[in-house]
Protein backbone atom coordinates (compact mmCIF):
# COMPACT_ATOMS: atom_id res chain seq x y z
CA UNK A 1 114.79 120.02 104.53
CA UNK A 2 113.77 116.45 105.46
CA UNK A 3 110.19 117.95 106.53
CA UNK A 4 109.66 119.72 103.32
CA UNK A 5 110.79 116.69 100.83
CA UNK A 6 108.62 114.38 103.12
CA UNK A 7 105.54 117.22 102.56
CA UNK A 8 106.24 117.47 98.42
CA UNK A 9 106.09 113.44 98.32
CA UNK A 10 103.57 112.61 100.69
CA UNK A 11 100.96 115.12 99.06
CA UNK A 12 102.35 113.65 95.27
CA UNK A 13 101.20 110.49 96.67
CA UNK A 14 97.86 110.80 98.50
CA UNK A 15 96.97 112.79 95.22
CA UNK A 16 97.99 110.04 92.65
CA UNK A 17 96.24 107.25 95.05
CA UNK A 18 92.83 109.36 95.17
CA UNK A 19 93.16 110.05 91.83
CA UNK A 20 93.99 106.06 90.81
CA UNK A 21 91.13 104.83 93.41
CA UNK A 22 88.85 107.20 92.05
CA UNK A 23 88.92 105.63 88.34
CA UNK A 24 89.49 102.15 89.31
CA UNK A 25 85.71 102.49 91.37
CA UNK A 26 84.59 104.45 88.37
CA UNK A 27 85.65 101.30 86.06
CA UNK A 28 83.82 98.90 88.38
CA UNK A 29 80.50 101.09 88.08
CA UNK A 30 81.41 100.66 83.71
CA UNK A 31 81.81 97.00 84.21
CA UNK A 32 79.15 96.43 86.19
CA UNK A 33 76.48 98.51 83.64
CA UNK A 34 74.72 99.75 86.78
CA UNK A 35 75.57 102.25 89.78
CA UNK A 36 77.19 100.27 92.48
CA UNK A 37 78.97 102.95 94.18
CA UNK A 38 77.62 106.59 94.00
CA UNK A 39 79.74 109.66 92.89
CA UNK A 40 79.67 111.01 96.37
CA UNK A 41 80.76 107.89 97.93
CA UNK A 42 83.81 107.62 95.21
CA UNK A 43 84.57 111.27 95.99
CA UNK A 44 84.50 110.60 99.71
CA UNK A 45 86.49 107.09 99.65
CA UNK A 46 89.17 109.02 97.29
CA UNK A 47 89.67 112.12 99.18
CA UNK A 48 89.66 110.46 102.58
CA UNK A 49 91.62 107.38 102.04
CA UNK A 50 94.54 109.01 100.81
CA UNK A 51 94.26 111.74 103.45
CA UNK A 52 93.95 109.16 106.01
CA UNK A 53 97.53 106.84 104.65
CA UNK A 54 98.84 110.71 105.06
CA UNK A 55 98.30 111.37 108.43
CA UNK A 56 99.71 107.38 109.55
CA UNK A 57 102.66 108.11 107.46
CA UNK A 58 103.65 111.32 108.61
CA UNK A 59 102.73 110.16 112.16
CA UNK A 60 105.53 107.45 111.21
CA UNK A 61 107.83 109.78 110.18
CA UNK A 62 107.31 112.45 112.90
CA UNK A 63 107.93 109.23 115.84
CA UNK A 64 111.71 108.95 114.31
């Protein structure tokens, strides 16, 4: 049960933080009037990222 609540919440998360990284970069390219970062590199940095902070945590959680 433990396994499957930690699954459900750690996907929730890793999908809220790519989703909340991916419009804060898109904001800085809005502020800055020109393309600093590239859509690939903002879709690469937000799926990654998150996927990455998955894998530590459930490492974490699978060491207990």
């Amino acid at each position: 049960m433990n396994a499957r609540v930690f699954w459900i919440f750690g996907v929730l998360q890793s999908v809220s933080l790519g989703v909340i990284l991916f419009l804060v970069l898109r904001s800085l390219n809005a502020i800055s009037g020109a393309s600093a970062i590239g859509v690939d590199t903002r879709v690469v940095l937000s799926v990654v990222f998150p996927l990455f902070s998955l894998l530590v945590e459930y490492a974490i959680y699978a060491k207990r």
